[in-house]
C-alpha atoms as a PDB file:
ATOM      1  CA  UNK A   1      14.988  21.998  13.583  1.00  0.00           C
ATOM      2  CA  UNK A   2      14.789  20.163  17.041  1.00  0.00           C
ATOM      3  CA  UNK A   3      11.493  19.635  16.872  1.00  0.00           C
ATOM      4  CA  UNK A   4      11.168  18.411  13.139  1.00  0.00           C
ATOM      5  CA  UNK A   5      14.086  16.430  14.057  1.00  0.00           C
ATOM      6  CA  UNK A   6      11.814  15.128  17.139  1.00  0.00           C
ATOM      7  CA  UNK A   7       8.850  14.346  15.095  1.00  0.00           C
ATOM      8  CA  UNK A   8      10.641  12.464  12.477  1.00  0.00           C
ATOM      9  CA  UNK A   9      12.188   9.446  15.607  1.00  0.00           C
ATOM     10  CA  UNK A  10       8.810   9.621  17.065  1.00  0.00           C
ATOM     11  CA  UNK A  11       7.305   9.048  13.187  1.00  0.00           C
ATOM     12  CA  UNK A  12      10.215   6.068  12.757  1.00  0.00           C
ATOM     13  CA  UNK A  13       9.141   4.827  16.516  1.00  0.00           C
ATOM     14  CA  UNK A  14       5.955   4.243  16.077  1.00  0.00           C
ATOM     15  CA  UNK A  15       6.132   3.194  12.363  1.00  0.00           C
ATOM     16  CA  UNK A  16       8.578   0.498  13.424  1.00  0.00           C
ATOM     17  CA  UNK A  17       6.031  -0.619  16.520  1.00  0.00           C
ATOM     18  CA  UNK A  18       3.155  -0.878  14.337  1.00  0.00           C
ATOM     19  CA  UNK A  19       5.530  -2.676  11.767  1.00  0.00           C
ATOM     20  CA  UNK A  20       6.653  -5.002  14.521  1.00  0.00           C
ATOM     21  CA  UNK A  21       3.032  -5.679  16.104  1.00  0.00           C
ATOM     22  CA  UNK A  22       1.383  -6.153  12.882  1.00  0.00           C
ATOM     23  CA  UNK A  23       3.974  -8.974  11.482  1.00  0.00           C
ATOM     24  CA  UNK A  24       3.773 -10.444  14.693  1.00  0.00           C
ATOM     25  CA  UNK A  25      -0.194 -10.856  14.973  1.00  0.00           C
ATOM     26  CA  UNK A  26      -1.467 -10.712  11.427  1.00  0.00           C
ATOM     27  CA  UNK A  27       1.905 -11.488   9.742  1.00  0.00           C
ATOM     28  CA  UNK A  28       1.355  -8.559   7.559  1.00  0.00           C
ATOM     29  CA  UNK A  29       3.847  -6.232   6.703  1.00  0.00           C
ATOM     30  CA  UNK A  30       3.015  -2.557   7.311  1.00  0.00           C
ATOM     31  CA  UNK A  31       3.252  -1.849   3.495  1.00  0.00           C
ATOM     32  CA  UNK A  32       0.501  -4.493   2.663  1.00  0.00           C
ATOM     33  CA  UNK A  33      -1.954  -3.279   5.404  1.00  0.00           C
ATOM     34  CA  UNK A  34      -1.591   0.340   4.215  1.00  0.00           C
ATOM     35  CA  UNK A  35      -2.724  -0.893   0.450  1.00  0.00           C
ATOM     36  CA  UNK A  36      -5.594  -3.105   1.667  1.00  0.00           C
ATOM     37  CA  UNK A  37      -6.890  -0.216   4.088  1.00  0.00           C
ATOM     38  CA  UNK A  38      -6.744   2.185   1.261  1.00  0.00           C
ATOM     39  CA  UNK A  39      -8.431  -0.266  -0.942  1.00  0.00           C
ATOM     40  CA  UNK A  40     -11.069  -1.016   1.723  1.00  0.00           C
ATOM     41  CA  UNK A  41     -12.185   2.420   1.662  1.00  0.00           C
ATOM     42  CA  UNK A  42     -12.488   3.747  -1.832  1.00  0.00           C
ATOM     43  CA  UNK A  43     -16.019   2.543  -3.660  1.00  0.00           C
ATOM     44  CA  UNK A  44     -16.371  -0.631  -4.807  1.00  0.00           C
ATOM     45  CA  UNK A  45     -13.013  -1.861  -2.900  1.00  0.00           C
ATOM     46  CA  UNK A  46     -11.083  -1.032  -5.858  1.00  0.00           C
ATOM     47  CA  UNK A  47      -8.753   1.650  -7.318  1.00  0.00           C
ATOM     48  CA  UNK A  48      -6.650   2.141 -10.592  1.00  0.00           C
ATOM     49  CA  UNK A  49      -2.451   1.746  -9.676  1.00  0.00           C
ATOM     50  CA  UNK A  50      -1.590   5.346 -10.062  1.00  0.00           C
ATOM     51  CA  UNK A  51      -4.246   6.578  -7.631  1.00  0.00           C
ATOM     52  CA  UNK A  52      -3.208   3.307  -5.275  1.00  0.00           C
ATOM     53  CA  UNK A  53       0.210   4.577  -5.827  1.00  0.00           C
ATOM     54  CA  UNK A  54      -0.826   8.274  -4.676  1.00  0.00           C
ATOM     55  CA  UNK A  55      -2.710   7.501  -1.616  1.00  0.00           C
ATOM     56  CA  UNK A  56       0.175   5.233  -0.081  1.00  0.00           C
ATOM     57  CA  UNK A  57       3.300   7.428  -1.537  1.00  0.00           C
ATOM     58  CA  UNK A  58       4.863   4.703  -2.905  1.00  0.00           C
ATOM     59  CA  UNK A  59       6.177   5.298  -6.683  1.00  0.00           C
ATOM     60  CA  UNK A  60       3.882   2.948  -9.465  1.00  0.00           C
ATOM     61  CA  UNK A  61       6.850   0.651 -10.226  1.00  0.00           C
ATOM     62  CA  UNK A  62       6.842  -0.249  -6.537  1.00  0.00           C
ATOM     63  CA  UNK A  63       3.788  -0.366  -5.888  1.00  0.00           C
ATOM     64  CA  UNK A  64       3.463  -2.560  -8.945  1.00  0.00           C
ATOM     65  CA  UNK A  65       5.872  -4.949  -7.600  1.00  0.00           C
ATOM     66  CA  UNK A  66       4.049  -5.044  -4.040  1.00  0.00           C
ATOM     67  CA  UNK A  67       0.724  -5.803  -5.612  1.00  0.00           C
ATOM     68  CA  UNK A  68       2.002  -8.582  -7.572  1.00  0.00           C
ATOM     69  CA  UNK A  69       3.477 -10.071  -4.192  1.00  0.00           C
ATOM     70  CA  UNK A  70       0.069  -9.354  -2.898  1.00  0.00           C
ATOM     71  CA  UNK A  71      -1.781 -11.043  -5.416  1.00  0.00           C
ATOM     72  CA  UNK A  72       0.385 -14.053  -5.173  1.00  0.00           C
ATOM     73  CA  UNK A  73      -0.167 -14.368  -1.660  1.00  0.00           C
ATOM     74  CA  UNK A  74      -4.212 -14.143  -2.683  1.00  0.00           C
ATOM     75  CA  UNK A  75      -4.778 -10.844  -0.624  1.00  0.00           C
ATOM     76  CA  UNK A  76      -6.093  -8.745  -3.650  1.00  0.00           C
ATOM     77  CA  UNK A  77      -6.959  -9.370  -7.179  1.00  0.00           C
ATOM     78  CA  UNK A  78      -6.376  -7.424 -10.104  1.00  0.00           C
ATOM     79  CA  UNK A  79      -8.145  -6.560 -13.351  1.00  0.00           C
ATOM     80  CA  UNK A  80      -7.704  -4.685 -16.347  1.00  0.00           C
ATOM     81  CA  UNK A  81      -9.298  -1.496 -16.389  1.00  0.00           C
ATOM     82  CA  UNK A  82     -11.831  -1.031 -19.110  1.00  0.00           C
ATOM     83  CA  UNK A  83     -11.466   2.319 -19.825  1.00  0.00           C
ATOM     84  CA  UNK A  84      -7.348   2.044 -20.470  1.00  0.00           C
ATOM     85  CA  UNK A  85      -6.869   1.404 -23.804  1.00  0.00           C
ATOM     86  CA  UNK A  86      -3.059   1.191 -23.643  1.00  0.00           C
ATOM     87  CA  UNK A  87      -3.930  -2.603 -22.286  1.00  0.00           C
ATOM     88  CA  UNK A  88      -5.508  -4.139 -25.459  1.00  0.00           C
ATOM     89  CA  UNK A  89      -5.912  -4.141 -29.026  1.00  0.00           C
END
């Protein structure tokens, strides 16, 4: 249990540093650089929500909401996904 309980400050340590440094220079929250990494390097820069929402381990509503902040701020784009059909009609 000590060390678990050691790896999880060192995790919240560094998270928070990276956090800190990345607002600071890039004024990017740690959140947003996680998606646009991820998004970087799948093909074609682009991925559907729910395997977005796997890779960064956030849950779909929130990642939903953290896109749309993201696309508001013109960081990413999103389109609908032609093979979906719950979309159109």
């Amino acid at each position: 249990m000590a060390a678990w309980r050691t790896f999880l400050t060192a995790h919240a340590r560094v998270t928070a540093l990276l956090e800190d440094e990345l607002q600071r220079e890039r004024e990017l929250p740690l959140t947003w650089y996680d998606v646009l990494l991820h998004l970087r390097e799948s093909p074609e820069r682009r991925l559907r929500m729910t395997e977005l929402a796997a890779a960064v381990l956030l849950s779909k509503s929130g990642l939903t909401r953290l896109v749309d902040r993201m696309y508001a701020a013109g960081l990413v784009n999103r389109s609908p996904d032609g093979d979906d059909r719950r979309g159109g009609g």
